[in-house]
N, C-alpha and C. Protein backbone atom coordinates (compact mmCIF):
# COMPACT_ATOMS: atom_id res chain seq x y z
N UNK A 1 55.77 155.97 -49.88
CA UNK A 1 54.52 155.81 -50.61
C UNK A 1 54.27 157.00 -51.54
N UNK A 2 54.58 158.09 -50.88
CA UNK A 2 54.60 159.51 -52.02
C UNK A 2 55.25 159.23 -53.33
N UNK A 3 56.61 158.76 -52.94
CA UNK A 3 57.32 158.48 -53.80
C UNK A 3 56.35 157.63 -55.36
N UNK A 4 56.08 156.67 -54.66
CA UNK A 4 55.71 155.86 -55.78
C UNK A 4 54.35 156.35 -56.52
N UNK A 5 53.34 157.03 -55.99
CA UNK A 5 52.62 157.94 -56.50
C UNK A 5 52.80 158.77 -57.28
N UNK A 6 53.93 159.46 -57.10
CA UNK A 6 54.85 160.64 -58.26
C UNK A 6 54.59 159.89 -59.14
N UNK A 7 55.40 158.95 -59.09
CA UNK A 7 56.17 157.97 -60.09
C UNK A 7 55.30 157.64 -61.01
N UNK A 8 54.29 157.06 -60.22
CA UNK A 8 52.62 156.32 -61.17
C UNK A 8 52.42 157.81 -62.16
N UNK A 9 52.12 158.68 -61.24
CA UNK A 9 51.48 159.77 -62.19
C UNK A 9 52.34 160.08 -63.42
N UNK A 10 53.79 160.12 -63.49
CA UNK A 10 54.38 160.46 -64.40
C UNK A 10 54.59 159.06 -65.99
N UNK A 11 54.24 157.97 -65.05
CA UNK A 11 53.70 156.76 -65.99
C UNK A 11 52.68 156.96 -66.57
N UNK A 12 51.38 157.86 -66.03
CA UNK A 12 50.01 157.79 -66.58
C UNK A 12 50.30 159.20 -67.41
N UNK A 13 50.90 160.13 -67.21
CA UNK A 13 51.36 161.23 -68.03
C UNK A 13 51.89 160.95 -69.27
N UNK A 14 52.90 159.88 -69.37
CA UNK A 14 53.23 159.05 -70.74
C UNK A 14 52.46 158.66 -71.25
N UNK A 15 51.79 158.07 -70.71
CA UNK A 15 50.97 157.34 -71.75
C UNK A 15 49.70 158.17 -72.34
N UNK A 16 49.22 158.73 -71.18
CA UNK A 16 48.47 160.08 -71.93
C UNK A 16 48.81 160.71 -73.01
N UNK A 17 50.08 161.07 -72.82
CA UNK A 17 51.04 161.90 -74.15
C UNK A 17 50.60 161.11 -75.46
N UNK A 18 50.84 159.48 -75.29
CA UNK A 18 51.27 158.93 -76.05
C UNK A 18 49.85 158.26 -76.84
N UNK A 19 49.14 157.74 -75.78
CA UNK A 19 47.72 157.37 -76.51
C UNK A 19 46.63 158.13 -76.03
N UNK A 20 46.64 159.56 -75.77
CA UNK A 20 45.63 160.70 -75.68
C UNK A 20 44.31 159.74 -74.88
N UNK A 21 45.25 159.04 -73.53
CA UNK A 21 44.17 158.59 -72.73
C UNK A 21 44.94 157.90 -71.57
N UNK A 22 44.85 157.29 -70.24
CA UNK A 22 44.86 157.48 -69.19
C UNK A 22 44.59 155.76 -69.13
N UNK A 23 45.21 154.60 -69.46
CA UNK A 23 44.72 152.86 -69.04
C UNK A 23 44.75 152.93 -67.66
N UNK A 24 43.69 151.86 -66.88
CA UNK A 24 44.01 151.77 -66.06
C UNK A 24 45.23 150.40 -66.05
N UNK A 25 45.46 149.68 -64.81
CA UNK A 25 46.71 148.75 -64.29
C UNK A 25 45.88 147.72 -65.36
N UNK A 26 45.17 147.01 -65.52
CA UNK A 26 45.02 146.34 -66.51
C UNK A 26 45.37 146.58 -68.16
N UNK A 27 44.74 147.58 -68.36
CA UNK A 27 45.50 148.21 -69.82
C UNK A 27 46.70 148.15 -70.05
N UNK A 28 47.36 148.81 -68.98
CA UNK A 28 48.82 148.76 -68.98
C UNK A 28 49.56 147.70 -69.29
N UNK A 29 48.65 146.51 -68.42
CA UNK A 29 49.92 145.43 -68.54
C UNK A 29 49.54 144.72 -70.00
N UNK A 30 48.35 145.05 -70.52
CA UNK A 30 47.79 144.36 -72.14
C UNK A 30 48.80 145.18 -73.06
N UNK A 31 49.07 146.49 -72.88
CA UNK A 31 49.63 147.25 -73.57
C UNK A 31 51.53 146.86 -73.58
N UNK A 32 51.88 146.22 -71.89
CA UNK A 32 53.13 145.78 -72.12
C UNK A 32 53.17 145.09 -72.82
N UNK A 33 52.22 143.68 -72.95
CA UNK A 33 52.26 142.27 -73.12
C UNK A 33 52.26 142.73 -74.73
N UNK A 34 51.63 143.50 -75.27
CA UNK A 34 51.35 143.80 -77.07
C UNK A 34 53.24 144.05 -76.91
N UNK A 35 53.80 145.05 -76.39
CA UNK A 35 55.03 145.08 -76.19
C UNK A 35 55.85 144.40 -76.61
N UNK A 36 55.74 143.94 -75.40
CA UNK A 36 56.59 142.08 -75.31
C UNK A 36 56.76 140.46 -76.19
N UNK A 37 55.51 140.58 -76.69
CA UNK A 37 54.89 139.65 -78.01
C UNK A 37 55.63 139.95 -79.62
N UNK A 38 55.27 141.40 -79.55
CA UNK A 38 55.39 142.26 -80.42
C UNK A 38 54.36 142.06 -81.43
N UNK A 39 53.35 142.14 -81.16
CA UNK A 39 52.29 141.67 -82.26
C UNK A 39 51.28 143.39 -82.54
N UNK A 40 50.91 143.54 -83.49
CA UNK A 40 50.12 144.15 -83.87
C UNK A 40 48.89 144.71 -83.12
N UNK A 41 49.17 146.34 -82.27
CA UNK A 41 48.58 146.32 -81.18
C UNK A 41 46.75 146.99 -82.03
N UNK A 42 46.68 146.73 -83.33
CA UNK A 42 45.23 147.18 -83.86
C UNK A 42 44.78 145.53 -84.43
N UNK A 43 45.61 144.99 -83.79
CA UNK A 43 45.16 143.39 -84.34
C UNK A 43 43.70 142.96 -83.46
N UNK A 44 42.96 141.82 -83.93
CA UNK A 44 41.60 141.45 -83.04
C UNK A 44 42.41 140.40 -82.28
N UNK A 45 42.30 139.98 -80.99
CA UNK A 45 42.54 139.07 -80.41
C UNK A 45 41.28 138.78 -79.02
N UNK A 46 41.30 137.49 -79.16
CA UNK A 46 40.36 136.64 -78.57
C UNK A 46 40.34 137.34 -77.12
N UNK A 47 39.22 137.03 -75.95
CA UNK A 47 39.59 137.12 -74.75
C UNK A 47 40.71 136.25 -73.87
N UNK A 48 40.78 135.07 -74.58
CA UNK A 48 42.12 134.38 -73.97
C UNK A 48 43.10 134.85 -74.29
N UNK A 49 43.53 135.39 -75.42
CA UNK A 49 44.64 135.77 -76.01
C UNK A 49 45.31 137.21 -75.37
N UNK A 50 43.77 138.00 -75.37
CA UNK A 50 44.15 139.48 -74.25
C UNK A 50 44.52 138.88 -73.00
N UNK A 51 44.28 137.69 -72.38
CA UNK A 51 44.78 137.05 -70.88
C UNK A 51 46.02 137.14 -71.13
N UNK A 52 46.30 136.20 -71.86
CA UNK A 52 48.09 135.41 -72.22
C UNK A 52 48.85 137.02 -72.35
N UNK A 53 48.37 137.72 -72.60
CA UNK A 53 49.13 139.22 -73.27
C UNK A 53 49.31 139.81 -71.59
N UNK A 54 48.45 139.85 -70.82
CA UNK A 54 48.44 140.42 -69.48
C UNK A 54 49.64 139.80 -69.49
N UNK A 55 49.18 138.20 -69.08
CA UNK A 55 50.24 137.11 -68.21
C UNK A 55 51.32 136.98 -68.73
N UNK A 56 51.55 137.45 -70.06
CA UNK A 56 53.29 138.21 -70.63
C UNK A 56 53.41 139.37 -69.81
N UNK A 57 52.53 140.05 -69.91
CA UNK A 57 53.54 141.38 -69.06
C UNK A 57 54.01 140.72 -67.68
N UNK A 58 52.66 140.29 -66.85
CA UNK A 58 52.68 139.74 -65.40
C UNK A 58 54.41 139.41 -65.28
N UNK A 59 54.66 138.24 -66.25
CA UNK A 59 55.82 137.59 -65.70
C UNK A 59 57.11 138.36 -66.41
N UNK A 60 57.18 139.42 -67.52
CA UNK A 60 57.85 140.25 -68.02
C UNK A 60 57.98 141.27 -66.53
N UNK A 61 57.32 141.83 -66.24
CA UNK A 61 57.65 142.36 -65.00
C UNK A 61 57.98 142.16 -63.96
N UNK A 62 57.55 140.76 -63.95
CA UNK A 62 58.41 140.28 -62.54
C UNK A 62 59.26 139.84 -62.47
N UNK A 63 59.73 139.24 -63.58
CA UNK A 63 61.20 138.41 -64.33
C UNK A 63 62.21 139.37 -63.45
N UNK A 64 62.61 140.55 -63.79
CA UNK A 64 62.86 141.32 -63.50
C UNK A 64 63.03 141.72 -61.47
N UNK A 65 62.16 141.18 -61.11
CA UNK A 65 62.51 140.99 -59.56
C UNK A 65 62.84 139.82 -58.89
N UNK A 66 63.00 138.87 -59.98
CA UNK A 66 63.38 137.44 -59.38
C UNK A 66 62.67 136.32 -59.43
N UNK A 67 61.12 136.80 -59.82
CA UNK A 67 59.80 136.03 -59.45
C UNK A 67 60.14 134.58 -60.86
N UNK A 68 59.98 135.25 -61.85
CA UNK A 68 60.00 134.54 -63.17
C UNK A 68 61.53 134.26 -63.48
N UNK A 69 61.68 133.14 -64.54
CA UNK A 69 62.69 133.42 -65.46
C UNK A 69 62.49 133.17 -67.11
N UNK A 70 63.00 133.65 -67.72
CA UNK A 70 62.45 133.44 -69.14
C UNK A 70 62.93 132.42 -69.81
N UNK A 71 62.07 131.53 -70.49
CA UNK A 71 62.75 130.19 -70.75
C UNK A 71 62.72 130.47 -72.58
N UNK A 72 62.34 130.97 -73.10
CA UNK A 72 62.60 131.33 -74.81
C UNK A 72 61.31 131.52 -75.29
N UNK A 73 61.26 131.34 -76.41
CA UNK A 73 60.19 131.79 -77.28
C UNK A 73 59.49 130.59 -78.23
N UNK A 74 58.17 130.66 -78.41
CA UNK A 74 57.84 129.63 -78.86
C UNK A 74 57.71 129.81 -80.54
N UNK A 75 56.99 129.22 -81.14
CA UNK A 75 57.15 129.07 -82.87
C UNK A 75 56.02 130.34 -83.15
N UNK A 76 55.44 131.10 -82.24
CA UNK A 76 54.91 131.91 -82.50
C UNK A 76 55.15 133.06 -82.01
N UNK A 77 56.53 133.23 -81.78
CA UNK A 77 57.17 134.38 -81.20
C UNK A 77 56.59 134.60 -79.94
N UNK A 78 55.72 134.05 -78.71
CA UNK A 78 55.28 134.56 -77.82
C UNK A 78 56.43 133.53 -76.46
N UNK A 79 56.46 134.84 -76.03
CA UNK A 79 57.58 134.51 -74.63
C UNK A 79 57.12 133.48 -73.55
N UNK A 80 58.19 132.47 -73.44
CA UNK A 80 57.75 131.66 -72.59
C UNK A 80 58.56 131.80 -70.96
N UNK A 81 58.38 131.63 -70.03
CA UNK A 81 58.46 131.75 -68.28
C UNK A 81 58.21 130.46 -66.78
N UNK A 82 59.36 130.40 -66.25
CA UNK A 82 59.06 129.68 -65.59
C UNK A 82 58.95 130.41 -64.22
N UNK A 83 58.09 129.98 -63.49
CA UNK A 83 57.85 130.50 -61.93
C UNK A 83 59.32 130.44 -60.95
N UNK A 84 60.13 131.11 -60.44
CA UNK A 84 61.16 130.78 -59.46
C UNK A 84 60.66 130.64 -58.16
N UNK A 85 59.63 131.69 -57.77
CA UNK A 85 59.26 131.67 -56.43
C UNK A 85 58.27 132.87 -56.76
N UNK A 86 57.32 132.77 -55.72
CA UNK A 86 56.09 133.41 -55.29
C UNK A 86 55.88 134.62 -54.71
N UNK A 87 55.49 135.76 -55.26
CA UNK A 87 55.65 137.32 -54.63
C UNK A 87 54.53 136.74 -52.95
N UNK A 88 55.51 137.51 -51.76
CA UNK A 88 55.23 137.24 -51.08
C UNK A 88 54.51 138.49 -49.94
N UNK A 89 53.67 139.13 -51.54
CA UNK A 89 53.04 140.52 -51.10
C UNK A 89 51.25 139.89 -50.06
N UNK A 90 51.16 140.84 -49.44
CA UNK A 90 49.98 140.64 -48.70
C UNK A 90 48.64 141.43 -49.78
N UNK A 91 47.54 140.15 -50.07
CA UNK A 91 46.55 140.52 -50.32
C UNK A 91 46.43 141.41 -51.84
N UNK A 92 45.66 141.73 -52.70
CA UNK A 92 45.42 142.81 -53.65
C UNK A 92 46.04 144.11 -53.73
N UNK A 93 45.95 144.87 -52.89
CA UNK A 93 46.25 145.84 -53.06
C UNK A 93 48.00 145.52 -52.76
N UNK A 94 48.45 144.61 -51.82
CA UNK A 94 49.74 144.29 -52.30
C UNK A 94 50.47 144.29 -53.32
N UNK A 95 49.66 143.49 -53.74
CA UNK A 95 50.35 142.49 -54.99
C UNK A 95 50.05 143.48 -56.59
N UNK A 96 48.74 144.70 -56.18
CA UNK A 96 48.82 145.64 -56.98
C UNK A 96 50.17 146.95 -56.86
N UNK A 97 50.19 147.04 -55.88
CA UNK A 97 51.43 147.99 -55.14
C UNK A 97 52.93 147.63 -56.16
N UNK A 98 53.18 146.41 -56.09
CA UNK A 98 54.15 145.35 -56.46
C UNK A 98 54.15 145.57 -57.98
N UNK A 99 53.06 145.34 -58.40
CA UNK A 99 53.14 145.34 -60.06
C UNK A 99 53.24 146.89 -60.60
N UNK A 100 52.99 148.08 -59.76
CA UNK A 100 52.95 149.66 -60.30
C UNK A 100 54.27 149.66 -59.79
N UNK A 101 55.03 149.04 -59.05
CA UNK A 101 56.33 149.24 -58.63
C UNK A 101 57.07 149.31 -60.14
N UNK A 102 56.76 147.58 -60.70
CA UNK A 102 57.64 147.10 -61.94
C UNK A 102 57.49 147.84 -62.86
N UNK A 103 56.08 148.27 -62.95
CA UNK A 103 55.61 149.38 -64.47
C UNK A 103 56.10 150.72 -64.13
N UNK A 104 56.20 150.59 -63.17
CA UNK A 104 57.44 152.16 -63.13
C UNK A 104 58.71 152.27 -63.59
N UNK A 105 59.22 150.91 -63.04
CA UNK A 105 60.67 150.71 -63.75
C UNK A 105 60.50 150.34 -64.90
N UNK A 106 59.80 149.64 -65.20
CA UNK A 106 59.43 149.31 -67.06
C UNK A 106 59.83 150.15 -67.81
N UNK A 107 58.67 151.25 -67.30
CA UNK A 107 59.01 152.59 -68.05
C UNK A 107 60.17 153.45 -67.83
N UNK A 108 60.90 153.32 -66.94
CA UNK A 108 62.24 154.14 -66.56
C UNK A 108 61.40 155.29 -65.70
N UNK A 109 60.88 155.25 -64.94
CA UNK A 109 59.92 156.54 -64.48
C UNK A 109 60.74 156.81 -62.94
């Protein structure tokens, strides 16, 4: 558990560096999903649209452990995903544990 604490902090140290501020786990994954899309991260986008941007990172990160697989891209460049199977973490703070796991490796941290 230490371990992965390091780890977080040296993720929130990047990004500090990088946008002279500190997201929390939600930011982060809006900030992958701008990533992942590749769209214009000073662009206006709707509150659904900041969802879909999470739920790109969501399955961008989990792709990656088996959860997702990526099925291509649609006519608007945004990544499409199919479910393989179900993280079989206990509760919130699980399933939060789980996702600072992936954004660690995201980042190479």
């Amino acid at each position: 558990m230490e371990r992965i604490v390091e780890r977080w902090r040296n993720v929130e140290a990047l990004l500090l560096e990088r946008f002279g501020k500190i997201p929390d786990l939600q930011g982060i994954l809006y900030l992958i999903g701008i990533n992942e899309v590749a769209v214009d991260p000073a662009g206006k986008f709707t509150k659904e649209q900041k969802q879909d941007l999470m739920h790109v990172a969501v399955c961008t990160l989990l792709e990656k452990e088996g959860f997702f697989e990526f099925t291509g891209r649609d006519g608007d460049g945004w990544p499409h995903f199919k479910q393989l199977k179900q993280p079989d973490v206990p509760g919130l703070i699980g399933q939060e544990l789980l996702l600072k796991e992936c954004v660690i490796k995201y980042f190479g941290q």
